[in-house]
Protein backbone atom coordinates (compact mmCIF):
# COMPACT_ATOMS: atom_id res chain seq x y z
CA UNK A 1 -31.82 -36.17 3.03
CA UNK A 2 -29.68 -33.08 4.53
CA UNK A 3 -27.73 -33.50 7.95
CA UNK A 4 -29.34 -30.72 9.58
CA UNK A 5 -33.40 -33.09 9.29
CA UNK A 6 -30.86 -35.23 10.74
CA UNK A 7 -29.95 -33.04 13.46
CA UNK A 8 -33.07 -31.24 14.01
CA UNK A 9 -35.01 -35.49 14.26
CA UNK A 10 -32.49 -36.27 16.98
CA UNK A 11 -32.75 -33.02 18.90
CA UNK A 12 -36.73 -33.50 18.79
CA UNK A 13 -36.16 -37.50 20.02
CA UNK A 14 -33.78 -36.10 22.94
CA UNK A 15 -36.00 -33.06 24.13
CA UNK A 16 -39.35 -35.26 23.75
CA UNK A 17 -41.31 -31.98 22.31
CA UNK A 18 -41.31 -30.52 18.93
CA UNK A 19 -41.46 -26.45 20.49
CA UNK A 20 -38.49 -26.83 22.95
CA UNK A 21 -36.50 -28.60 20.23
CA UNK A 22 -37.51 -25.80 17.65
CA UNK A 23 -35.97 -23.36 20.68
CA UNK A 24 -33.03 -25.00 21.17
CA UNK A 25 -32.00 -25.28 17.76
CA UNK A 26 -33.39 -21.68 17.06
CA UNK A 27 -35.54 -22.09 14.59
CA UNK A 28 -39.29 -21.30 13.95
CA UNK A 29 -41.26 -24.75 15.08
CA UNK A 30 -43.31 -24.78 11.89
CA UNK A 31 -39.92 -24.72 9.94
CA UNK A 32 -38.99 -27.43 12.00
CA UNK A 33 -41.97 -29.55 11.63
CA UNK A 34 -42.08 -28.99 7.92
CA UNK A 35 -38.39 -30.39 7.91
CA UNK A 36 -39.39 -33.35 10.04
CA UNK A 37 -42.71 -34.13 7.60
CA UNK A 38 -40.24 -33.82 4.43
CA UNK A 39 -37.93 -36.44 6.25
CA UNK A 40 -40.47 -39.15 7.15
CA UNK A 41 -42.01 -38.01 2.95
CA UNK A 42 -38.23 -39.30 1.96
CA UNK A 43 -38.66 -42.38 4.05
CA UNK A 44 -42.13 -42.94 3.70
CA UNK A 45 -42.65 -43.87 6.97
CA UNK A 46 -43.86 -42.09 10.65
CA UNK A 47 -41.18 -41.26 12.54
CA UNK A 48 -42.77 -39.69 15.68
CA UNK A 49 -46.17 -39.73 17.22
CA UNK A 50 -47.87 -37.17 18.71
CA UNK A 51 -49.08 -37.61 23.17
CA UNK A 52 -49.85 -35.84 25.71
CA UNK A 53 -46.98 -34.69 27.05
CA UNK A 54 -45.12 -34.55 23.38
CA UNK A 55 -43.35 -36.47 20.99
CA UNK A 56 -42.15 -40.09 20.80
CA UNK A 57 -40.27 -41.94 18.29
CA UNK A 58 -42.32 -44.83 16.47
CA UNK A 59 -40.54 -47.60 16.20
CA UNK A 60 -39.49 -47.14 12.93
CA UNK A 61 -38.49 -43.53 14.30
CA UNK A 62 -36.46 -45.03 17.24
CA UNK A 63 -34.32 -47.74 14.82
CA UNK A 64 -33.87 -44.39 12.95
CA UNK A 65 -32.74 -42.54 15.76
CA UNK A 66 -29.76 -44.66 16.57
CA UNK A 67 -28.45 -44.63 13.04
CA UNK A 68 -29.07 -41.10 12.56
CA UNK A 69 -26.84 -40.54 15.72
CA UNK A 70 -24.14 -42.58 14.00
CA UNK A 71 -24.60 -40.93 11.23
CA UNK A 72 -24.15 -37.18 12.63
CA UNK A 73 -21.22 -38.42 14.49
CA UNK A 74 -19.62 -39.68 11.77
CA UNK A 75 -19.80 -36.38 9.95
CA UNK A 76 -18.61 -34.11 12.49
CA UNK A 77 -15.83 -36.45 12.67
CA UNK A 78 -15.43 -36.11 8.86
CA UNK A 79 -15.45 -32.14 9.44
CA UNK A 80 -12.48 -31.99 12.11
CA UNK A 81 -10.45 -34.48 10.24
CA UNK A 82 -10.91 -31.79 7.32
CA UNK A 83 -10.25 -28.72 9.41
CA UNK A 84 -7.28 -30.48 11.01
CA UNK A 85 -4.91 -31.78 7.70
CA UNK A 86 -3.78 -28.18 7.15
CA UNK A 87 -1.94 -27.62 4.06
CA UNK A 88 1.40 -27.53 3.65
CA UNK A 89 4.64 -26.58 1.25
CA UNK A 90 6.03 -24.37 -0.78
CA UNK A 91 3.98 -22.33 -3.74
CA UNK A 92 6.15 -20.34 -6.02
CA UNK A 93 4.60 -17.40 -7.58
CA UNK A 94 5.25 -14.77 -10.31
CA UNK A 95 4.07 -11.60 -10.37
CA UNK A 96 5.40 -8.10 -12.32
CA UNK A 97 6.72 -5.25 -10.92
CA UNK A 98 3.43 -3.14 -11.22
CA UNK A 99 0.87 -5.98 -10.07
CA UNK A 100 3.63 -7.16 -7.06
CA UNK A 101 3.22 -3.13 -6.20
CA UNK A 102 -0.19 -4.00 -5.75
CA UNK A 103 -1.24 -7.57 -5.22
CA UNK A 104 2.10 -8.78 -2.81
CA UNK A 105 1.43 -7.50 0.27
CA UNK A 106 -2.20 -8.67 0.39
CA UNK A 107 -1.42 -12.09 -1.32
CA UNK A 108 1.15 -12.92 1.39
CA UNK A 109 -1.08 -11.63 4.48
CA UNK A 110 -3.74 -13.66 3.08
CA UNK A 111 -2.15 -16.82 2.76
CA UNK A 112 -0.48 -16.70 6.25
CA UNK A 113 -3.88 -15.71 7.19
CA UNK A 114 -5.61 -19.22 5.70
CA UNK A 115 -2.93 -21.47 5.23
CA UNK A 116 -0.27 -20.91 7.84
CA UNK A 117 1.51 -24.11 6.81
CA UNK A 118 1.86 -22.56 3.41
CA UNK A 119 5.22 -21.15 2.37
CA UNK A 120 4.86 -18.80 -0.59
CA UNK A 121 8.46 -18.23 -2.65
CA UNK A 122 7.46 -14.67 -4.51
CA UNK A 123 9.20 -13.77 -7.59
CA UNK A 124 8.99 -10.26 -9.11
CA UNK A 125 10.10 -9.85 -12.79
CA UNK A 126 9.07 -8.35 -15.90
CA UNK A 127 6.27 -10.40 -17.84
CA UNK A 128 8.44 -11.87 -20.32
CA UNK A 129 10.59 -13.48 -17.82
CA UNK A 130 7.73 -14.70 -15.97
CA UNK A 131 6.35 -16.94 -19.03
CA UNK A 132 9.66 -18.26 -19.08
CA UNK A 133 10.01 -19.59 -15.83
CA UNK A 134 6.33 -20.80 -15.48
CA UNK A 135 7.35 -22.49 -18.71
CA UNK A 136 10.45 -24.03 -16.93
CA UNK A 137 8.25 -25.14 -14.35
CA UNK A 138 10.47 -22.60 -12.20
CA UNK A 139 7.46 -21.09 -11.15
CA UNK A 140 3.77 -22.59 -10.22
CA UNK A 141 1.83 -19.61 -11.25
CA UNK A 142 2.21 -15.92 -12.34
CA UNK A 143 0.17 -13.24 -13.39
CA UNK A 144 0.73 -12.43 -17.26
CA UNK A 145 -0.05 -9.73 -20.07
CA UNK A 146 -0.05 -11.75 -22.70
CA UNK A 147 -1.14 -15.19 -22.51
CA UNK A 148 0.01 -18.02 -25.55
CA UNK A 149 -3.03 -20.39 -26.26
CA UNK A 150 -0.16 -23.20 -27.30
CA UNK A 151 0.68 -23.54 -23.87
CA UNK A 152 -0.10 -25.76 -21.86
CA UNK A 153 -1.19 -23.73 -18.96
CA UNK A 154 -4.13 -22.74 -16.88
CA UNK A 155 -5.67 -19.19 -17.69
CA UNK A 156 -7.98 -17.05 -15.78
CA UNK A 157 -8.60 -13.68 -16.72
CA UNK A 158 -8.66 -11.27 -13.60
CA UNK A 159 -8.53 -7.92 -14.15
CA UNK A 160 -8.23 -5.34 -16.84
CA UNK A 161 -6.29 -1.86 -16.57
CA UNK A 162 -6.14 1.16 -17.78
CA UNK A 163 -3.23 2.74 -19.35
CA UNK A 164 -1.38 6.14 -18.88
CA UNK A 165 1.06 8.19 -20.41
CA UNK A 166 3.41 9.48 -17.44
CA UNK A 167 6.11 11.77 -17.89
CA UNK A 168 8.11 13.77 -15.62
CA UNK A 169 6.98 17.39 -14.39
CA UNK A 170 8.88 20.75 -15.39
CA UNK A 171 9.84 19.25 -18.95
CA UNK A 172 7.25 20.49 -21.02
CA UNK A 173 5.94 23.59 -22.08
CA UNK A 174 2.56 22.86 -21.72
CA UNK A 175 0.63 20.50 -19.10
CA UNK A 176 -0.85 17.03 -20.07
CA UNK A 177 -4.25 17.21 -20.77
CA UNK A 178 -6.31 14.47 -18.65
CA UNK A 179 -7.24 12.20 -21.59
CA UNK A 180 -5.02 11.14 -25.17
CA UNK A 181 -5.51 9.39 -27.96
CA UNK A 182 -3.62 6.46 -28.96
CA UNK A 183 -2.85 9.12 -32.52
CA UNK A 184 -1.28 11.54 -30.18
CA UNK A 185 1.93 9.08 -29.00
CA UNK A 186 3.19 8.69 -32.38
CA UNK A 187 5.35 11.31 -32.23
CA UNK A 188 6.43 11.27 -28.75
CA UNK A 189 9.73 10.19 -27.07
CA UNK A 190 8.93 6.96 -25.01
CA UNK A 191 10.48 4.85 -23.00
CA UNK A 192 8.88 0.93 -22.82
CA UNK A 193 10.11 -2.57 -22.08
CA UNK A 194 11.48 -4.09 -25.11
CA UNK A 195 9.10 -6.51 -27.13
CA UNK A 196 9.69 -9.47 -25.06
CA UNK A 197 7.02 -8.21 -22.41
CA UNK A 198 3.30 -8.11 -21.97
CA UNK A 199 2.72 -4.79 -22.24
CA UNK A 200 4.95 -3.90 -25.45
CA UNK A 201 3.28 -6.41 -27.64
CA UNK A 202 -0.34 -5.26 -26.18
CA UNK A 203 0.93 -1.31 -27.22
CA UNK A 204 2.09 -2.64 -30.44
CA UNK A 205 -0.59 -4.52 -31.66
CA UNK A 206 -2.74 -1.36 -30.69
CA UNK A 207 0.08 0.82 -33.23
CA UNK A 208 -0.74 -1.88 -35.94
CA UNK A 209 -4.01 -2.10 -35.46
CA UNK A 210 -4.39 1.78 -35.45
CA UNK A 211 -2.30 2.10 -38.65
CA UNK A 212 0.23 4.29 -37.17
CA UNK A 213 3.73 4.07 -36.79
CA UNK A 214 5.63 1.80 -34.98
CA UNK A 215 6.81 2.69 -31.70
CA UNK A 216 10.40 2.66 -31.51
CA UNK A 217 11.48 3.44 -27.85
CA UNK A 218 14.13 3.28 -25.40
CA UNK A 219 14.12 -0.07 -24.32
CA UNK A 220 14.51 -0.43 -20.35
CA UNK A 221 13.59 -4.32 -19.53
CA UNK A 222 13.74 -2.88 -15.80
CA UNK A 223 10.68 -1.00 -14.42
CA UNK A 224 12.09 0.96 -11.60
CA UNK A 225 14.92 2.12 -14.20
CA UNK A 226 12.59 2.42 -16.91
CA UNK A 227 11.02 4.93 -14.01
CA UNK A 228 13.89 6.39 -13.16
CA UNK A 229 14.67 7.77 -16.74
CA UNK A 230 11.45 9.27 -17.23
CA UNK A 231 11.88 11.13 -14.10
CA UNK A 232 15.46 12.29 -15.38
CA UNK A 233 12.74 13.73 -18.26
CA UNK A 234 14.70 11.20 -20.61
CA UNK A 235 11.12 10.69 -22.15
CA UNK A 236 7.07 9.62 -21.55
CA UNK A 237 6.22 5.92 -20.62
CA UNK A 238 3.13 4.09 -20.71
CA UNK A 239 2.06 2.61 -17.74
CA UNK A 240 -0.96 1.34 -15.89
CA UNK A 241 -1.40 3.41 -12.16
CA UNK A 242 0.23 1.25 -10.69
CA UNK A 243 3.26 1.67 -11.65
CA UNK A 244 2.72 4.87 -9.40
CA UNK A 245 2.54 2.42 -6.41
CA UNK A 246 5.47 2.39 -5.36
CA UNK A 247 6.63 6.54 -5.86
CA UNK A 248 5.93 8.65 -2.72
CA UNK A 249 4.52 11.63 -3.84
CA UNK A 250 4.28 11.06 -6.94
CA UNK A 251 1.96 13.66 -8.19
CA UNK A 252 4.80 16.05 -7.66
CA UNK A 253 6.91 13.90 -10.03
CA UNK A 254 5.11 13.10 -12.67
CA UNK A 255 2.37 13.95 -14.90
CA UNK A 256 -0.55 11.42 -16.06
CA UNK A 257 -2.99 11.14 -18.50
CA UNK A 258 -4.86 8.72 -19.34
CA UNK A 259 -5.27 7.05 -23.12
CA UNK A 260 -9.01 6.95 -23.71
CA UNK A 261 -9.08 3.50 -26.17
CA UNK A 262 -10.63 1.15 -24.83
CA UNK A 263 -9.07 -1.56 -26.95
CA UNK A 264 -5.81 -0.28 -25.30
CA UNK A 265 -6.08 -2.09 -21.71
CA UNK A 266 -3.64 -4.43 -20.14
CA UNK A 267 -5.40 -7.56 -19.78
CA UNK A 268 -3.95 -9.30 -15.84
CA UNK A 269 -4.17 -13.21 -16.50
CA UNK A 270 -3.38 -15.42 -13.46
CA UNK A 271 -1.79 -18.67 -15.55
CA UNK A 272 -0.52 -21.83 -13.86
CA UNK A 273 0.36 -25.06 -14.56
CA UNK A 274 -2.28 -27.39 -15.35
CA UNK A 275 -4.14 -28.49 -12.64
CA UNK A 276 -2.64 -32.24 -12.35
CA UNK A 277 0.78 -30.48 -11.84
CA UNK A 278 -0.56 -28.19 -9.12
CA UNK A 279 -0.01 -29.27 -5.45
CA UNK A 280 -2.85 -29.16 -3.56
CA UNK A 281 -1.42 -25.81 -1.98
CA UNK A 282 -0.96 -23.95 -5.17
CA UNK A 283 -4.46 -25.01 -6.23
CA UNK A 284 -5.34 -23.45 -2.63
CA UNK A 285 -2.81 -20.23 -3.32
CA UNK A 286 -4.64 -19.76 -6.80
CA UNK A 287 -8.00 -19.25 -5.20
CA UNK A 288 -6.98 -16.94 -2.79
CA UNK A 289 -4.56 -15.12 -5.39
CA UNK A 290 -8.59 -14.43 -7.32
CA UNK A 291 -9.81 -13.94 -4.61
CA UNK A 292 -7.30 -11.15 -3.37
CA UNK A 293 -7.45 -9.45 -6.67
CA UNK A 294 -11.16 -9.13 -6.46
CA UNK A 295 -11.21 -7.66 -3.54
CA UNK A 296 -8.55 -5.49 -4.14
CA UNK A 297 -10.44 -4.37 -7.01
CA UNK A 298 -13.92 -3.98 -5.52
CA UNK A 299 -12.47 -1.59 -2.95
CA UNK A 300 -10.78 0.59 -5.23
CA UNK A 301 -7.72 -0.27 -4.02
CA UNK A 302 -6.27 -1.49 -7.50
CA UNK A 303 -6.29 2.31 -8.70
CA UNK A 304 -7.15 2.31 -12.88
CA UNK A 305 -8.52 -1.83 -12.47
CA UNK A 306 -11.77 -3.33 -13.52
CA UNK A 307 -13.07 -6.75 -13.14
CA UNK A 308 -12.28 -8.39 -16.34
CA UNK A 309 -14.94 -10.50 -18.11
CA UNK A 310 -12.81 -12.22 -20.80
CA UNK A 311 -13.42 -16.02 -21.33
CA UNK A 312 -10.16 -17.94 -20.70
């Protein structure tokens, strides 16, 4: 039994006539009828007679009637009591320098958007940090590179990027071409986060697992630094796009190519607490935090980002 036979029974009582209840409600009258037949199939039992100048309730249909008014009522009261206990506090979330570039804005708008009671305390910091305070229970959820199983936390895969070799313009003989190899960054002066972070241990394990030497960089644990130097020509970096976010202009900075492995993505994981340590508005803030990168995502507005399809 579904609330709307319930609605569309009392509508027919009220309006005495099965085609200007069908009208009122707007729907086809033999979709109506066919809803009323299934009803009375549940109960086994007439509901309505037919006369001459309509419909009637049986008896059984009248007895019905009154508790299917009761009934209604009680949901729509059920529905405003919902729609009225808005959500409230404070959700705490981490998110690194390159996905804050991208997600933060929309996150925040969002969640004024649905959950104005909502206060969101944003944190930007590199990966590694991140872990640490979600660890700490400093944070409520984040948006990680590299995800431990051994924790105790919450993992959905969201989105997978691609990655980039950037270096500065005018410090080269020769122009990037528009696709590498991971072979061809062996020998090249880099500049990465230090092994602590997400993306070092994903560029790293793709070293190891090419057989080729490992990277030994300058070590900037600061992106916009780290950004800075490679502008100063200081060396290359490996990036995803949107670490280009935030650079006005940048194709007159900086040259990009990308590194065509595809074993050599960053993998975006939005991790949390476990759900019984979640408020009830960071379990609403997680869901919207998908939900924005999805969208973000599926109107190309997370430049070098595909859906990811991992199993968490």
């Amino acid at each position: 039994m579904e609330l709307r036979q319930l609605r569309y029974f009392i509508r027919v009582v009220e309006l005495g006539s099965m085609s200007r209840a069908a009208v009122d409600i707007d729907v086809v009258q033999s979709a109506l009828s066919q809803q009323i037949a299934r009803l009375e199939g549940e109960l086994s039992t007439r509901l309505l007679k037919r006369t001459a100048k309509g419909v009637v309730p049986t008896e059984a249909g009248l007895a019905f009637f009154r508790q299917a008014q009761l009934a209604l009522r009680h949901a729509e009261e059920a529905v405003r009591a919902a729609q009225q206990s808005r959500l409230s506090g404070t959700v705490s979330v981490g998110l690194a320098p390159t996905t804050a570039a991208v997600l933060g804005l929309p996150l925040i708008t969002a969640v004024r958007q649905r959950y104005p009671d909502v206060r969101l305390h944003m944190v930007e910091s590199l990966s590694g940090h991140l872990a640490a305070m979600l660890n700490a229970r400093q944070l409520d959820l984040a948006v990680l590179f590299d995800t431990d199983p051994g924790r105790r936390w919450s993992v959905t895969a969201l989105a997978e990027e691609k990655l980039f070799l950037m270096r500065a313009r005018g410090h080269a003989r020769t122009p990037l071409p528009a696709r590498l190899k991971l072979a061809d960054l062996k020998d090249l002066p880099l500049i990465l986060p230090s092994p602590a972070h997400g993306l070092r241990r994903t560029l790293d394990e793709a070293m190891a697992g090419g057989r080729l030497r490992r990277l030994q960089p300058i070590e900037i644990d600061s992106l916009w630094m780290l950004m800075d130097a490679v502008r100063a020509g200081l060396g290359c970096t490996i990036q995803p796009r949107a670490a280009l976010s935030r650079v006005p202009d940048w194709q007159d900075t900086f040259e990009v190519a990308e590194i065509a492995e595809r074993k050599l993505r960053r993998l975006n994981s939005l991790c949390s607490l476990s759900d019984d340590e979640l408020s009830p508005a960071a379990l609403a803030v997680r869901v919207v935090l998908a939900d924005c990168a999805r969208e973000l995502i599926r109107s190309a507005r997370w430049d070098g980002a595909v859906l990811s399809h991992h199993d968490s």
